[in-house]
Structure formats: C-alpha cells, structure tokens
N, C-alpha and C. Protein backbone atom coordinates (compact mmCIF):
# COMPACT_ATOMS: atom_id res chain seq x y z
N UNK A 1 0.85 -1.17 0.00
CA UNK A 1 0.00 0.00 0.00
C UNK A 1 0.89 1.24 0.00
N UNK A 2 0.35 2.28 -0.50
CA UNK A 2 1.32 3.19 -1.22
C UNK A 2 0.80 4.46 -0.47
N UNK A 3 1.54 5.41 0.42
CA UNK A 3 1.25 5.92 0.99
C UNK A 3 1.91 7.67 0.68
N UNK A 4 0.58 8.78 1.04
CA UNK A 4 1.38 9.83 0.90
C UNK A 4 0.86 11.05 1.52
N UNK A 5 1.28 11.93 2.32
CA UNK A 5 0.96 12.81 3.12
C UNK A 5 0.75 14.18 2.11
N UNK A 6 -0.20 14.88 2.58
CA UNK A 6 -0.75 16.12 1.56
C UNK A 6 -0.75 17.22 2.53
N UNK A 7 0.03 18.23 2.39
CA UNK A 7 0.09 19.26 3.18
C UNK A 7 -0.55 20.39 2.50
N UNK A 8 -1.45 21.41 2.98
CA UNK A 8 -2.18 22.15 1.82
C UNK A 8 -2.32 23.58 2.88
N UNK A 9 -1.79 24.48 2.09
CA UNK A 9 -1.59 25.50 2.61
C UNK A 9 -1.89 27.09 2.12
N UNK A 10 -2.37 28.32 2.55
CA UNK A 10 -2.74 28.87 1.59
C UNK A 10 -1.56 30.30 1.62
N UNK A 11 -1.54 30.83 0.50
CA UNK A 11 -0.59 31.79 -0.27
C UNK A 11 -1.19 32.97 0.13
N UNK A 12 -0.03 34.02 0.08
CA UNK A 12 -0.32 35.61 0.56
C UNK A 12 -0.91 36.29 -0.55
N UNK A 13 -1.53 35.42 -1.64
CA UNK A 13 -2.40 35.63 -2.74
C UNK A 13 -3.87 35.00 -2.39
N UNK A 14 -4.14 34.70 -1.66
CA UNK A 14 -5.32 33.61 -0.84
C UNK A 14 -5.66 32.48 -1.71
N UNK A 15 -4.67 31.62 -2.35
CA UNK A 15 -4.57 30.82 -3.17
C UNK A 15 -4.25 29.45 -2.09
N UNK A 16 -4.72 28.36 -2.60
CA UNK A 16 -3.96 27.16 -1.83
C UNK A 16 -2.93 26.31 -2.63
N UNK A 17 -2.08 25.78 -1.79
CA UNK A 17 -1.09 25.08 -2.66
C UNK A 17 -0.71 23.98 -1.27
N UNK A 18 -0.57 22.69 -2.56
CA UNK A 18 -0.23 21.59 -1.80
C UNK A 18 0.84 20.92 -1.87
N UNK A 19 1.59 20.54 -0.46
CA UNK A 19 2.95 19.75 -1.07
C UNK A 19 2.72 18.17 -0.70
N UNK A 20 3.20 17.37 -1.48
CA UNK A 20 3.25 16.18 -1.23
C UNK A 20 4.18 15.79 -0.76
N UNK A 21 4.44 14.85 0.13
CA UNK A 21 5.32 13.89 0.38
C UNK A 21 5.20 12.47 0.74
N UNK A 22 5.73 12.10 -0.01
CA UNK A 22 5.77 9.88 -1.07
C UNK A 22 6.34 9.64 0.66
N UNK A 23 5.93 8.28 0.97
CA UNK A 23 6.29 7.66 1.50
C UNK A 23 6.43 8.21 3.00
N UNK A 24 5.00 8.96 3.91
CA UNK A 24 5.86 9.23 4.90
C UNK A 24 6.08 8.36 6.06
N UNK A 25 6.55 8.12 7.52
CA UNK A 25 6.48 7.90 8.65
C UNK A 25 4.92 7.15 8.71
N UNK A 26 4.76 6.36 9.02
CA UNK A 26 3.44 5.55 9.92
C UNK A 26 3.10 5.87 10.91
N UNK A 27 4.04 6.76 11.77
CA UNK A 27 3.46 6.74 13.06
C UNK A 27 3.38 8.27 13.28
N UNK A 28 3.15 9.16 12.06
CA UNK A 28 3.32 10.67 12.46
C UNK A 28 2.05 11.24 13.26
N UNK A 29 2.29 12.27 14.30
CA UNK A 29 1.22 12.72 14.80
C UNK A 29 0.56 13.59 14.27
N UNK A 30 -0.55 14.32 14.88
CA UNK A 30 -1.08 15.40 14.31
C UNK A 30 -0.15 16.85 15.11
N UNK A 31 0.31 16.33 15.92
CA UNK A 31 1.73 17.63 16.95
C UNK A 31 2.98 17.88 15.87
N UNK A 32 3.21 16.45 14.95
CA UNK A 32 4.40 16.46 14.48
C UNK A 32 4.17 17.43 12.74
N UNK A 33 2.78 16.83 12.68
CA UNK A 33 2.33 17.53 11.40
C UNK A 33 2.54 19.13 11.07
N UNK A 34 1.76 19.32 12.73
CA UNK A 34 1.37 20.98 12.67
C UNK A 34 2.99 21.52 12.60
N UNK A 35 3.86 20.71 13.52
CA UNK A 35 5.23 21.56 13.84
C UNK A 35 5.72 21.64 12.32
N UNK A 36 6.21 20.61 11.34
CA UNK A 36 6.36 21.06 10.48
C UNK A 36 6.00 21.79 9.31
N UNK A 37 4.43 21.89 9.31
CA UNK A 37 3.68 22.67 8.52
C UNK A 37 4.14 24.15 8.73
N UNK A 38 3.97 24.37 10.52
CA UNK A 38 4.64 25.84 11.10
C UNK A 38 5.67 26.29 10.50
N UNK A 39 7.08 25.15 10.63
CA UNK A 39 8.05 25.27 10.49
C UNK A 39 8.47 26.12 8.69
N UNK A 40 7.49 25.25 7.84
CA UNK A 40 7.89 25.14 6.51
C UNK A 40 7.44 26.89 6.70
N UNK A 41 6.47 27.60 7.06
CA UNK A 41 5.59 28.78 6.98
C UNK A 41 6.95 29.77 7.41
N UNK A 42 7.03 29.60 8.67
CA UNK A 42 7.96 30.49 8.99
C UNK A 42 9.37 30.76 8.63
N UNK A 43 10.02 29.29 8.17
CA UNK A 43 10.95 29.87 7.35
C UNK A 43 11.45 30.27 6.15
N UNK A 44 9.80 29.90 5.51
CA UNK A 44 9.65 30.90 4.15
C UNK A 44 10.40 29.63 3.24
N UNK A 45 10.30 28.74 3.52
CA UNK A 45 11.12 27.54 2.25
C UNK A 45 10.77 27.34 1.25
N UNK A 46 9.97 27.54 1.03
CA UNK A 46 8.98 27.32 -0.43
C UNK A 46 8.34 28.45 -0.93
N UNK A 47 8.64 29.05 -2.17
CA UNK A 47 8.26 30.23 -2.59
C UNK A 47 7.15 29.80 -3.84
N UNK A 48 6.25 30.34 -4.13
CA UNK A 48 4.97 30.00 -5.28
C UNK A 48 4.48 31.45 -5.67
N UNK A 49 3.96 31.16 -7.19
CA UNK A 49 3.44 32.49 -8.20
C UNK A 49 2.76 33.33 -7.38
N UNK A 50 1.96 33.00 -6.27
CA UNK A 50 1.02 33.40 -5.00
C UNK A 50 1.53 34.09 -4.08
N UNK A 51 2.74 34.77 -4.14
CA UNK A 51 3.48 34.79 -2.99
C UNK A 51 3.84 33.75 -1.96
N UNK A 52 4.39 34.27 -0.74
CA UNK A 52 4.81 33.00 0.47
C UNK A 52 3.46 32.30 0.75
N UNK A 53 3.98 31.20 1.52
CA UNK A 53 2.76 30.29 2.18
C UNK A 53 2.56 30.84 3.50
N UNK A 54 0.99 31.25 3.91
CA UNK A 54 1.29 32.50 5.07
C UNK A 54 0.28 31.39 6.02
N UNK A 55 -0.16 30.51 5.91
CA UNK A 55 -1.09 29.76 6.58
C UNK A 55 -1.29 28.17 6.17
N UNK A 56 -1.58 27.78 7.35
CA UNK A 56 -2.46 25.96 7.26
C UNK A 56 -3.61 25.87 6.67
N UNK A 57 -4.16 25.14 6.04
CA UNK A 57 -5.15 24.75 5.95
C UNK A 57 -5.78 23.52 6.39
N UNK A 58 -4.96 22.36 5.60
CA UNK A 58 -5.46 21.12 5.83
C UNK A 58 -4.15 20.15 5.86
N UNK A 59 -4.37 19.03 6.07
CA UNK A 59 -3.05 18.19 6.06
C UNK A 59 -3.83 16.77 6.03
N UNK A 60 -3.14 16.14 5.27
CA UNK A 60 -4.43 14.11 5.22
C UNK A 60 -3.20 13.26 4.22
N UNK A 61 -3.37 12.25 5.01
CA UNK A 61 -2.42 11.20 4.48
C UNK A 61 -3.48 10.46 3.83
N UNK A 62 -3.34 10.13 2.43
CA UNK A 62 -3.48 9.42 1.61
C UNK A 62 -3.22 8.28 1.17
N UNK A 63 -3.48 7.01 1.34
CA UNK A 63 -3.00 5.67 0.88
C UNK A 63 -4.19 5.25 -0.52
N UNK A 64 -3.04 4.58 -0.73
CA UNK A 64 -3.68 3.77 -2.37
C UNK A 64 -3.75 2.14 -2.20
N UNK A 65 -4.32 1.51 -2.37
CA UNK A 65 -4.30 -0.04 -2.53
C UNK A 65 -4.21 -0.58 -3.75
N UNK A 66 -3.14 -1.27 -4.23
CA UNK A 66 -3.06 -1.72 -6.06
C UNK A 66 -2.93 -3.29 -6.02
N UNK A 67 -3.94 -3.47 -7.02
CA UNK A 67 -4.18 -4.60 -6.76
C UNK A 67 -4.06 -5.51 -8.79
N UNK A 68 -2.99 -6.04 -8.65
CA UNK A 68 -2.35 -6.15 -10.47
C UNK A 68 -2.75 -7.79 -10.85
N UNK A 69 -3.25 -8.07 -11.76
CA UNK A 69 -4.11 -8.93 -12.42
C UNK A 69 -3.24 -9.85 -12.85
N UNK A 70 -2.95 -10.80 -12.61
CA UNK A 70 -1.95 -11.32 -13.86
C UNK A 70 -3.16 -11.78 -15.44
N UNK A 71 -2.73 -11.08 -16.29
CA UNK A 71 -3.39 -11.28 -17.44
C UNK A 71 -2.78 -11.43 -19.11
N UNK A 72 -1.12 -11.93 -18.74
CA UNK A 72 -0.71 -12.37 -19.54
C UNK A 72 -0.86 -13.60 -20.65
C-alpha cells in the first residue's frame, strides 16, 4: 500500500497550494504535522506564483491499494 501525506496550505495571494510527500512515517502525529507545517511557513522555504505560504489549511495522508491482475 502506497502511501502519501498532503500538506495544503494557503498563499499571501489567498490561493492554496499543496505539497506532497511519497512515502511518509506511519506513526506521524497530528503535533508532528502541525510543527512542520509551522516550520515550513515560517521559514519561508517554499516560494509559489502566489506569494509565500502565510497559513495551514489542511493536512491528510493518503493511501492507495493496487491490486495487479496477472493477465498475460
């Protein structure tokens, strides 16, 4: 199962923008989430057409289940 964390945040343009990240931690909290969501905000790491990312919005880990046929 294929797993991926969605961080979604909105721009000093009141735009939202989301970052992904493949493969995270299993055991992340919602304390560990917010700290780095904070973190990414305040030190301005990521710049977009929108201006900076000035706020949280949402955050949700995503899994996929694939399930492959043999149909050779």
């Amino acid at each position: 199962m294929a797993a991926r964390l969605q961080l979604t945040f909105r721009t000093a343009g009141g735009r939202r923008r989301t970052i992904s990240i493949d493969n995270p931690r299993s055991n992340l909290t919602d304390a560990e989430v917010q700290s780095a969501m904070d973190t990414i905000i305040s030190k301005n790491i990521f710049e977009t057409s929108d201006g900076n990312l000035v706020g949280v919005v949402s955050a949700q880990l995503v899994t996929t289940e694939v399930h492959e046929f043999d149909v050779f």
